[in-house]
PDB file of N, CA and C in Angstrom:
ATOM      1  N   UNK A   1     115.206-122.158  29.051  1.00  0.00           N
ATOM      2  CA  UNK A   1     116.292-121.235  28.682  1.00  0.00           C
ATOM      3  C   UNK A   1     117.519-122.054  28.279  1.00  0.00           C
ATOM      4  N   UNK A   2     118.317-121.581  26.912  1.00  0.00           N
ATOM      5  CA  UNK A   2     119.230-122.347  26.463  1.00  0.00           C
ATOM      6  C   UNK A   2     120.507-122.265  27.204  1.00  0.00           C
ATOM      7  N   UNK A   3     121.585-122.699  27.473  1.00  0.00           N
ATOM      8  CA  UNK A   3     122.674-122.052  28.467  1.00  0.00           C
ATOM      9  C   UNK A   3     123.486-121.365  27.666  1.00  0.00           C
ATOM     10  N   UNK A   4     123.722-121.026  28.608  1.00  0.00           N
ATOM     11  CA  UNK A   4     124.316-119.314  27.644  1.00  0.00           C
ATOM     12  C   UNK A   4     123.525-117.833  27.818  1.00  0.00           C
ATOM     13  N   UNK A   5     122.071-118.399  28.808  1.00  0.00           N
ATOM     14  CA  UNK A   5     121.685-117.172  28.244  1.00  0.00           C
ATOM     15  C   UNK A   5     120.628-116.744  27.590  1.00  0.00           C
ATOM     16  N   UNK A   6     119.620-116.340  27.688  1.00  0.00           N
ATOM     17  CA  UNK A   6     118.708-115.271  26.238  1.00  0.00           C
ATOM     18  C   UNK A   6     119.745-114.018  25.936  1.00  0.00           C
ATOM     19  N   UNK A   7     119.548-113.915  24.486  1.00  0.00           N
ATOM     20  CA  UNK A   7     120.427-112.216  24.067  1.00  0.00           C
ATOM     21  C   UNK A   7     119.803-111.575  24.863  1.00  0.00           C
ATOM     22  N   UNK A   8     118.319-111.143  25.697  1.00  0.00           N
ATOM     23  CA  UNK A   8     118.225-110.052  26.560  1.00  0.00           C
ATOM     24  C   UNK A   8     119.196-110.321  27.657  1.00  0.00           C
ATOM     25  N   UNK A   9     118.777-111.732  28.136  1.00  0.00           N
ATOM     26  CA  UNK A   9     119.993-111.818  29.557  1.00  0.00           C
ATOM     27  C   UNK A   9     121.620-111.468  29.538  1.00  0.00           C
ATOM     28  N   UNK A  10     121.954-111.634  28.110  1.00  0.00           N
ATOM     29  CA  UNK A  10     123.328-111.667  27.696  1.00  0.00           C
ATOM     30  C   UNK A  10     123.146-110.148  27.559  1.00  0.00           C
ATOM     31  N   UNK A  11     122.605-109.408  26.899  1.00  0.00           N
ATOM     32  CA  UNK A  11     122.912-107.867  26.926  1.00  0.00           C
ATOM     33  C   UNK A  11     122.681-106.995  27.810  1.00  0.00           C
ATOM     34  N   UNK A  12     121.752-107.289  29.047  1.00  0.00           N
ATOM     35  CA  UNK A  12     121.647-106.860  29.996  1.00  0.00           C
ATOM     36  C   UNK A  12     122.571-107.070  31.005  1.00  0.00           C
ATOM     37  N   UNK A  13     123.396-108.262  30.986  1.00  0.00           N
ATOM     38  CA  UNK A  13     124.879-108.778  31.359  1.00  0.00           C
ATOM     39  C   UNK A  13     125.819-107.550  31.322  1.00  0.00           C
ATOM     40  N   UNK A  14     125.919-107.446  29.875  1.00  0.00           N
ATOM     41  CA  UNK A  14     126.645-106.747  29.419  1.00  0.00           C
ATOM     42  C   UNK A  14     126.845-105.210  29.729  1.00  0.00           C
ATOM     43  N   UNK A  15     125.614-104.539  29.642  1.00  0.00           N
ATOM     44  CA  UNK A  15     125.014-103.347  29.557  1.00  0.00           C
ATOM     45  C   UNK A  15     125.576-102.773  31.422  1.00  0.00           C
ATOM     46  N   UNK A  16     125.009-103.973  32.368  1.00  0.00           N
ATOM     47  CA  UNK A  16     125.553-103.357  33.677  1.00  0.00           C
ATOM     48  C   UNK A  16     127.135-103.286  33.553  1.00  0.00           C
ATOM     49  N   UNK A  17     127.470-104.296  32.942  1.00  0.00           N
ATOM     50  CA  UNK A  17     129.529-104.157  32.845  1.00  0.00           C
ATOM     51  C   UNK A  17     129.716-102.973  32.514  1.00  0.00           C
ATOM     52  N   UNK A  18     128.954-102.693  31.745  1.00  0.00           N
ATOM     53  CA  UNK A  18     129.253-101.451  30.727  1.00  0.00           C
ATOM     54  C   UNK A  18     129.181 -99.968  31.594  1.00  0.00           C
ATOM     55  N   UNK A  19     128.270 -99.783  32.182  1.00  0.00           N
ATOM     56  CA  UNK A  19     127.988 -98.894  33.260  1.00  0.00           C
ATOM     57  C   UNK A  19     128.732 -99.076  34.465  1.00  0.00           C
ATOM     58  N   UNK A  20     129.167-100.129  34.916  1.00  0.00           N
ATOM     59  CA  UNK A  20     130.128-100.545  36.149  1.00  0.00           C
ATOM     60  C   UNK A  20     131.443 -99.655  35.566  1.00  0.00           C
ATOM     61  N   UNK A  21     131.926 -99.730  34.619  1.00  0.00           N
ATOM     62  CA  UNK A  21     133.026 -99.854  33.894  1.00  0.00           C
ATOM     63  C   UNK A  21     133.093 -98.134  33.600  1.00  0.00           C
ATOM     64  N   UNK A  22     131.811 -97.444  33.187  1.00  0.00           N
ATOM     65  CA  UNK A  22     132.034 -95.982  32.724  1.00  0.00           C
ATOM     66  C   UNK A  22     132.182 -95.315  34.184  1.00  0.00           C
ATOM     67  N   UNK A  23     130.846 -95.667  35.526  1.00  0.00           N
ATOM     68  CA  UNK A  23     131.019 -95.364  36.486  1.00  0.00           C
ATOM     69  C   UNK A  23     132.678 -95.472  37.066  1.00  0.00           C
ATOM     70  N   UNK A  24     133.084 -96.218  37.147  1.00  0.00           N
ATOM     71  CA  UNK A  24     134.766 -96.083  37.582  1.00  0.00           C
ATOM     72  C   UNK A  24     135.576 -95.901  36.829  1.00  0.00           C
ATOM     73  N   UNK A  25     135.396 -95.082  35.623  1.00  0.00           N
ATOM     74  CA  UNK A  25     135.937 -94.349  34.469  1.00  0.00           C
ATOM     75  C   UNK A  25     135.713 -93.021  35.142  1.00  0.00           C
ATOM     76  N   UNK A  26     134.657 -92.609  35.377  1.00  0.00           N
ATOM     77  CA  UNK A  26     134.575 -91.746  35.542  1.00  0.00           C
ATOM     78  C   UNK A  26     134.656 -90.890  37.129  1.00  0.00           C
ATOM     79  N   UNK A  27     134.884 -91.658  38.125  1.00  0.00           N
ATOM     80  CA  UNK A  27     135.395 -91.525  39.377  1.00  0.00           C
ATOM     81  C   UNK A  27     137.284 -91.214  39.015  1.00  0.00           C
ATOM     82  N   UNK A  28     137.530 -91.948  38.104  1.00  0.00           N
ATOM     83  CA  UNK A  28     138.906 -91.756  37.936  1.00  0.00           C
ATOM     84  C   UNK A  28     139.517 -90.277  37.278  1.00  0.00           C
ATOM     85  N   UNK A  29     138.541 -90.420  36.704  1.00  0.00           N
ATOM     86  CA  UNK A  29     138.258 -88.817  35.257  1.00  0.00           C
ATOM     87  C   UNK A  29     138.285 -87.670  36.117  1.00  0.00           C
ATOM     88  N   UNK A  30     136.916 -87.764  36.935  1.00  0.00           N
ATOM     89  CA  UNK A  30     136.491 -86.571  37.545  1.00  0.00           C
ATOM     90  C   UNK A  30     137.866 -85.836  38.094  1.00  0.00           C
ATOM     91  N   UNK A  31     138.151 -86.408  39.199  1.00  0.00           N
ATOM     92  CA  UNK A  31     139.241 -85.554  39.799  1.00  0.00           C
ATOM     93  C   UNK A  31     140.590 -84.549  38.839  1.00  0.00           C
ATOM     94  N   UNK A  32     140.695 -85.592  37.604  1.00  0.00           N
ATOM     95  CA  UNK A  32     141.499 -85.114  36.859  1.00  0.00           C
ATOM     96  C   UNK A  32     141.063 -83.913  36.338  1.00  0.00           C
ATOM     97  N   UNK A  33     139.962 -83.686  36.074  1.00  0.00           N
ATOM     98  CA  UNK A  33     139.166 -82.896  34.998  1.00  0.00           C
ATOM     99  C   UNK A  33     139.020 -81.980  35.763  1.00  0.00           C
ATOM    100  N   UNK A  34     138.545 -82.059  37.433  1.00  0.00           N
ATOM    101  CA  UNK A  34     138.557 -80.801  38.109  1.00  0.00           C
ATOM    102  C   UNK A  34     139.630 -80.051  38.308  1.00  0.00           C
ATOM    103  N   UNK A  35     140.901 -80.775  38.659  1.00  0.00           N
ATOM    104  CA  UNK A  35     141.970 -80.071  38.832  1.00  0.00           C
ATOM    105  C   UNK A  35     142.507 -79.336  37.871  1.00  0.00           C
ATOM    106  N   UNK A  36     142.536 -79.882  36.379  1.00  0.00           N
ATOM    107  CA  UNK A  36     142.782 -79.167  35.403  1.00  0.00           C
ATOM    108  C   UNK A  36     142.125 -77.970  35.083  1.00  0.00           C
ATOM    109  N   UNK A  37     140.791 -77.558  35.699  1.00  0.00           N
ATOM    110  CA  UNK A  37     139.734 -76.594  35.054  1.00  0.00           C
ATOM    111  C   UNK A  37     140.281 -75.365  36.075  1.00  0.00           C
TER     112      UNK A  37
END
């Protein structure tokens, strides 16, 4: 393996950030969104 990574390892990297990142987007969201409704 070259360092740095395979693009699967690098996008699968990525992909959990990505979901880490919507998940506590959306813990933040929710409450807002309920109170408003």
């Amino acid at each position: 393996m070259r360092r740095g990574g395979s693009p699967a390892a690098r996008g699968k990297r990525s992909l959990a950030r990505k979901s880490t990142a919507v998940s506590q987007a959306d813990q933040l969201m929710y409450p807002i969104c309920s109170s408003l409704n």
